[in-house]
N, C-alpha and C. Protein backbone atom coordinates (compact mmCIF):
# COMPACT_ATOMS: atom_id res chain seq x y z
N UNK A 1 111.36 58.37 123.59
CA UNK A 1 110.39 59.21 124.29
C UNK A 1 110.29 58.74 125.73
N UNK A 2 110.42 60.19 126.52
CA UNK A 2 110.03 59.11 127.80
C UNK A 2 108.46 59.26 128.38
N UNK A 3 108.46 58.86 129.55
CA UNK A 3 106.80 58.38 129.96
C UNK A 3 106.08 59.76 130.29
N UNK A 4 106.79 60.96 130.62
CA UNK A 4 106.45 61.98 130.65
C UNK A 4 105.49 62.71 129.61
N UNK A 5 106.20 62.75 128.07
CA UNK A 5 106.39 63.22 127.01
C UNK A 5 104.88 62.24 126.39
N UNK A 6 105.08 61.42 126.54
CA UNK A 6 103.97 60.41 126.20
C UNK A 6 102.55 60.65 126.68
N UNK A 7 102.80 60.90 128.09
CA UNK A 7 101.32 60.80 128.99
C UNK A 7 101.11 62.38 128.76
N UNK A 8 101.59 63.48 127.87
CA UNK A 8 101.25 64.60 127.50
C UNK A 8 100.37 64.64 126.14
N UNK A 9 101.30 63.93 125.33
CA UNK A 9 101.17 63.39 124.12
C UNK A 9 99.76 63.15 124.09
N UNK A 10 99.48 61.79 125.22
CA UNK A 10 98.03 61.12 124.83
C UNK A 10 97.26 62.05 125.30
N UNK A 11 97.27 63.57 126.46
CA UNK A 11 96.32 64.42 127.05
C UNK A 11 95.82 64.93 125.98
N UNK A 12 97.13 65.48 124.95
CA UNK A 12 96.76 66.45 123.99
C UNK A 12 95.76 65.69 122.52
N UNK A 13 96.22 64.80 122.69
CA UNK A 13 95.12 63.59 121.54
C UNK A 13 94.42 63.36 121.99
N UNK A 14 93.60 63.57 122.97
CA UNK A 14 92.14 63.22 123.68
C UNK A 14 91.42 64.15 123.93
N UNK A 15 92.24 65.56 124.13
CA UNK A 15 91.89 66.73 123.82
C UNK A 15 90.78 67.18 122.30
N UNK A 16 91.93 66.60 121.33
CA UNK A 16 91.88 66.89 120.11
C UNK A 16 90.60 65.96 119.57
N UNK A 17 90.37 65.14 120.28
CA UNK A 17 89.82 63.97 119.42
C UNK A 17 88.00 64.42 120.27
N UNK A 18 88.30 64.91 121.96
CA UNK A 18 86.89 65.27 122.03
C UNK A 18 86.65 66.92 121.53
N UNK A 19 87.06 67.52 121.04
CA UNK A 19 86.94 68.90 120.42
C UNK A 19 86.49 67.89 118.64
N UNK A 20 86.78 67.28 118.00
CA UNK A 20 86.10 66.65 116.54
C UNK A 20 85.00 66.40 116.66
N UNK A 21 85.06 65.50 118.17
CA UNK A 21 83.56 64.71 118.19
C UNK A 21 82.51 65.56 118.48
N UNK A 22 82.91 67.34 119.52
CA UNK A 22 82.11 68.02 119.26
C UNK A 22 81.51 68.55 117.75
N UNK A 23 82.36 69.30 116.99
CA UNK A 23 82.08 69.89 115.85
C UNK A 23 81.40 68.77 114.96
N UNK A 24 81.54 67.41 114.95
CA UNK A 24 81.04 66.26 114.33
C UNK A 24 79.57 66.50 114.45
N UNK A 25 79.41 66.81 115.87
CA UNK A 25 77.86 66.27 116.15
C UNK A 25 76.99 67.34 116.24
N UNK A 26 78.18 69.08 116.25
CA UNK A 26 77.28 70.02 115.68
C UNK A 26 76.76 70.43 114.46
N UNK A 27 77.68 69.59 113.23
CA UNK A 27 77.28 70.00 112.49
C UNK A 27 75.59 68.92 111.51
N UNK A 28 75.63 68.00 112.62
CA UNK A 28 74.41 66.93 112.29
C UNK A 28 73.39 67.87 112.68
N UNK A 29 73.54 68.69 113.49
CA UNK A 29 72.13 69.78 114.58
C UNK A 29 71.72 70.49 113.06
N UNK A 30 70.03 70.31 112.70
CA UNK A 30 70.01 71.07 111.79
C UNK A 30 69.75 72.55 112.20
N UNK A 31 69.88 73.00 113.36
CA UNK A 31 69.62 74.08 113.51
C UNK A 31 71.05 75.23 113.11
N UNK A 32 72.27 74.33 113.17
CA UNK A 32 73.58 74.79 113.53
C UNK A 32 73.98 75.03 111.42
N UNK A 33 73.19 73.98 110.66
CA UNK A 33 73.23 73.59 109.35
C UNK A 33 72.57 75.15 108.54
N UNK A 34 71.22 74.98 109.11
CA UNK A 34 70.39 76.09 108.84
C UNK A 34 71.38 77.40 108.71
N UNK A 35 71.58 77.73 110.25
CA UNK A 35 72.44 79.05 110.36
C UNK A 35 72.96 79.29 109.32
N UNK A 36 74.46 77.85 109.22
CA UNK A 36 75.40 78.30 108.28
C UNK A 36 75.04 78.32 106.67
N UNK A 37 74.05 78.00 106.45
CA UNK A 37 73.33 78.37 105.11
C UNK A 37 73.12 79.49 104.81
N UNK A 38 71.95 80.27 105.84
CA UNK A 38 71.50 81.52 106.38
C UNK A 38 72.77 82.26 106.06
N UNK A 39 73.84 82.30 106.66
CA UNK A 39 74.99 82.70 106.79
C UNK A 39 75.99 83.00 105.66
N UNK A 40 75.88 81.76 104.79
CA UNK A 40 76.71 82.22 103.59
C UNK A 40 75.64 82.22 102.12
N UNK A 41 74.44 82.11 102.53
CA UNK A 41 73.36 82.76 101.66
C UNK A 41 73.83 84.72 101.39
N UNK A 42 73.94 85.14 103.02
CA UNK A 42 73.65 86.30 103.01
C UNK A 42 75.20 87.13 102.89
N UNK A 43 76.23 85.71 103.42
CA UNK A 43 77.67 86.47 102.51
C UNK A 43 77.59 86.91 100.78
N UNK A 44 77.13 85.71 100.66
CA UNK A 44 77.54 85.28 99.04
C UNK A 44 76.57 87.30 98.16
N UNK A 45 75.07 87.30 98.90
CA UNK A 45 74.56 88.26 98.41
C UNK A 45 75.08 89.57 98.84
N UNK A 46 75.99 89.81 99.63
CA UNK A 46 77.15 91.18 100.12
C UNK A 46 77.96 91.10 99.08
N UNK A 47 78.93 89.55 98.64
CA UNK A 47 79.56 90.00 98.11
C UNK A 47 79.46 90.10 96.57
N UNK A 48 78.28 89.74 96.00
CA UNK A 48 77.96 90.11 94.37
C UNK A 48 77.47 92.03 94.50
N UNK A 49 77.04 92.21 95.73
CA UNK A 49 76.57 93.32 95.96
C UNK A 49 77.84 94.25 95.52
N UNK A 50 78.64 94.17 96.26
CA UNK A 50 80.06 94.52 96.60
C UNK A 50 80.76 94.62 95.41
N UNK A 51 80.52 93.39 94.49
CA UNK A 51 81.29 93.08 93.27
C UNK A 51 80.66 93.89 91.83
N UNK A 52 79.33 94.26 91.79
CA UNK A 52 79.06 94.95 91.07
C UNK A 52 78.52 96.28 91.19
N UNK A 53 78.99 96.79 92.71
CA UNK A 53 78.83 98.11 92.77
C UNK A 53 80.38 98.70 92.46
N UNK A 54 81.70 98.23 92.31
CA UNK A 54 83.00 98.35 92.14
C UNK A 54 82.45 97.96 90.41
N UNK A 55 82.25 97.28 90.19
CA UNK A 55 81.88 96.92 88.12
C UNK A 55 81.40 97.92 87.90
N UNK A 56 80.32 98.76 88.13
CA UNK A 56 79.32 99.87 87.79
C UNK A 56 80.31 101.02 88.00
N UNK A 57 80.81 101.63 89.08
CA UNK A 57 81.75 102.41 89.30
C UNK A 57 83.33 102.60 88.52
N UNK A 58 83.51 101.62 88.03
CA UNK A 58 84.91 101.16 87.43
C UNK A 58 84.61 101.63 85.47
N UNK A 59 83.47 101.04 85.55
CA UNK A 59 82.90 101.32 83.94
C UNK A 59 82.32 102.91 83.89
N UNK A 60 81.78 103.53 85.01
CA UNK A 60 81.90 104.92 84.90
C UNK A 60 83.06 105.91 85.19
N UNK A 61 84.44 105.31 85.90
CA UNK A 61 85.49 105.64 85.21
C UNK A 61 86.36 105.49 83.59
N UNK A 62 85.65 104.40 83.24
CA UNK A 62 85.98 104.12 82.14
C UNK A 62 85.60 105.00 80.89
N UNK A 63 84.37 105.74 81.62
CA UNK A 63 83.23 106.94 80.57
C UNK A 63 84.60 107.54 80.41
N UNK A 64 85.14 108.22 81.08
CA UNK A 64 86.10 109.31 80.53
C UNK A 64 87.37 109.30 79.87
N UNK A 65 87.86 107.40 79.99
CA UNK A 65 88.48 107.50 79.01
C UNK A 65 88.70 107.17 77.71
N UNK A 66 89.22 108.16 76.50
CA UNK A 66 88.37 108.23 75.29
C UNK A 66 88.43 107.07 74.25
N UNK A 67 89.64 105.90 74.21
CA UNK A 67 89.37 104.64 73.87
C UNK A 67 88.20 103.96 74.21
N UNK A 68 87.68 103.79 75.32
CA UNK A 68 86.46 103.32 75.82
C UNK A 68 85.54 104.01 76.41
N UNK A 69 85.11 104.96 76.13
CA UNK A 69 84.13 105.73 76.23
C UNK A 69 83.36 105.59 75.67
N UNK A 70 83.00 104.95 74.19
CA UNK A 70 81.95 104.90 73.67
C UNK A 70 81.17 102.98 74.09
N UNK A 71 81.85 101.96 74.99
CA UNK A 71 81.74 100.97 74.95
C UNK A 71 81.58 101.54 76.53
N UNK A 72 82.04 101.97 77.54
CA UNK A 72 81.68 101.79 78.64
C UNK A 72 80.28 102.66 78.77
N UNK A 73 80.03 103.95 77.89
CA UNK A 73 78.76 104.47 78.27
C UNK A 73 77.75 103.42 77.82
N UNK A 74 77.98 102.86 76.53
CA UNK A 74 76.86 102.08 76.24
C UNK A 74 76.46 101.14 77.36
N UNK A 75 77.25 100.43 77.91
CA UNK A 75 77.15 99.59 78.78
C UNK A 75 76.32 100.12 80.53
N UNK A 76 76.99 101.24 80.64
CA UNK A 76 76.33 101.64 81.88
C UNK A 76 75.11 102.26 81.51
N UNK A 77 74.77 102.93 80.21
CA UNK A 77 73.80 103.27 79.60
C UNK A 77 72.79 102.17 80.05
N UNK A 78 72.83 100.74 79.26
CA UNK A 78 71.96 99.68 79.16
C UNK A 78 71.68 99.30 80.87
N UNK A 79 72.97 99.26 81.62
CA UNK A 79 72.60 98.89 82.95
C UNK A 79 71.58 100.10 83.90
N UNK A 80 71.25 101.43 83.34
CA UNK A 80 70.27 102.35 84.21
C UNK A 80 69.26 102.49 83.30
N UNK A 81 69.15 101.49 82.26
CA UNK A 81 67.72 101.94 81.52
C UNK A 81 67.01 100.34 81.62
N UNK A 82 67.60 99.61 81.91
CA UNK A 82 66.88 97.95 82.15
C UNK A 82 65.86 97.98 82.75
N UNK A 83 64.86 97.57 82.16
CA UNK A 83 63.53 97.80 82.45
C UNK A 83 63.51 97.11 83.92
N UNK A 84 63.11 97.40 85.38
CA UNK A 84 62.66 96.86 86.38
C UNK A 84 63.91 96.73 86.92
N UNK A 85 65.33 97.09 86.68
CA UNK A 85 66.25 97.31 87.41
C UNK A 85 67.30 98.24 87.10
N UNK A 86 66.25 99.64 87.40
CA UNK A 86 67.10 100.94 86.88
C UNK A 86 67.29 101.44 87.97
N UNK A 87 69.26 101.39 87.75
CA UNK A 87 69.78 102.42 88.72
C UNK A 87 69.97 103.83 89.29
N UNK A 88 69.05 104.45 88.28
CA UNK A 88 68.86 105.78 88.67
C UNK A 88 66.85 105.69 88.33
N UNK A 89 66.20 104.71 89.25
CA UNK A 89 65.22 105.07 88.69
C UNK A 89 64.54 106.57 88.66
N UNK A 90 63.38 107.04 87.90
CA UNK A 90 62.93 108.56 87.71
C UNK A 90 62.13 109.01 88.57
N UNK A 91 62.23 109.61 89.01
CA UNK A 91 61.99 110.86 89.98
C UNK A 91 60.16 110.39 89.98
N UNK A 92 59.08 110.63 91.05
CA UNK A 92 58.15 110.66 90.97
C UNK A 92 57.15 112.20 91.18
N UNK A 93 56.57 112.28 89.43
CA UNK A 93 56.05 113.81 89.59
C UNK A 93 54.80 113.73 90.44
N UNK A 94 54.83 115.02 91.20
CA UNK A 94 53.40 115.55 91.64
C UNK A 94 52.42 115.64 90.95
């Protein structure tokens, strides 16, 4: 190696080493901690969201076909009549 290649070498490792010591000492900030909690609190609840609105939809394709038609209605059946989390709740009369 020559002295060139070297004195690049050590720019780019001092580079590297104060870019760690940043992220090191942001992630001690509890404000920076908080966020990313905040953050994949409110991923994690998109993606069960996500995951059982494709389950619900997938099992009401399943209504029509006639091997499982009598196991997927039951099922989506039980999921819009669950007491306090009905997906079609009823209409409110006048």
């Amino acid at each position: 190696m020559n002295q060139e290649s070297e004195s690049e070498l050590l720019t780019i490792l001092r580079e590297q080493n104060e870019l760690l010591k940043d992220q090191i000492e942001a992630t001690k900030n509890w404000r920076v901690r908080f966020g990313m909690g905040v953050a994949q609190g409110f991923g994690t609840m998109i993606g069960a969201t996500v995951v059982m609105s494709l389950l619900i939809y997938m099992l009401n394709l399943a209504t029509n076909f006639d091997p499982l038609k009598p196991y997927a209605s039951r099922i989506v059946e039980e999921l819009e009549t669950r007491p306090g989390r009905a997906v079609n709740p009823p209409e409110a009369s006048p």
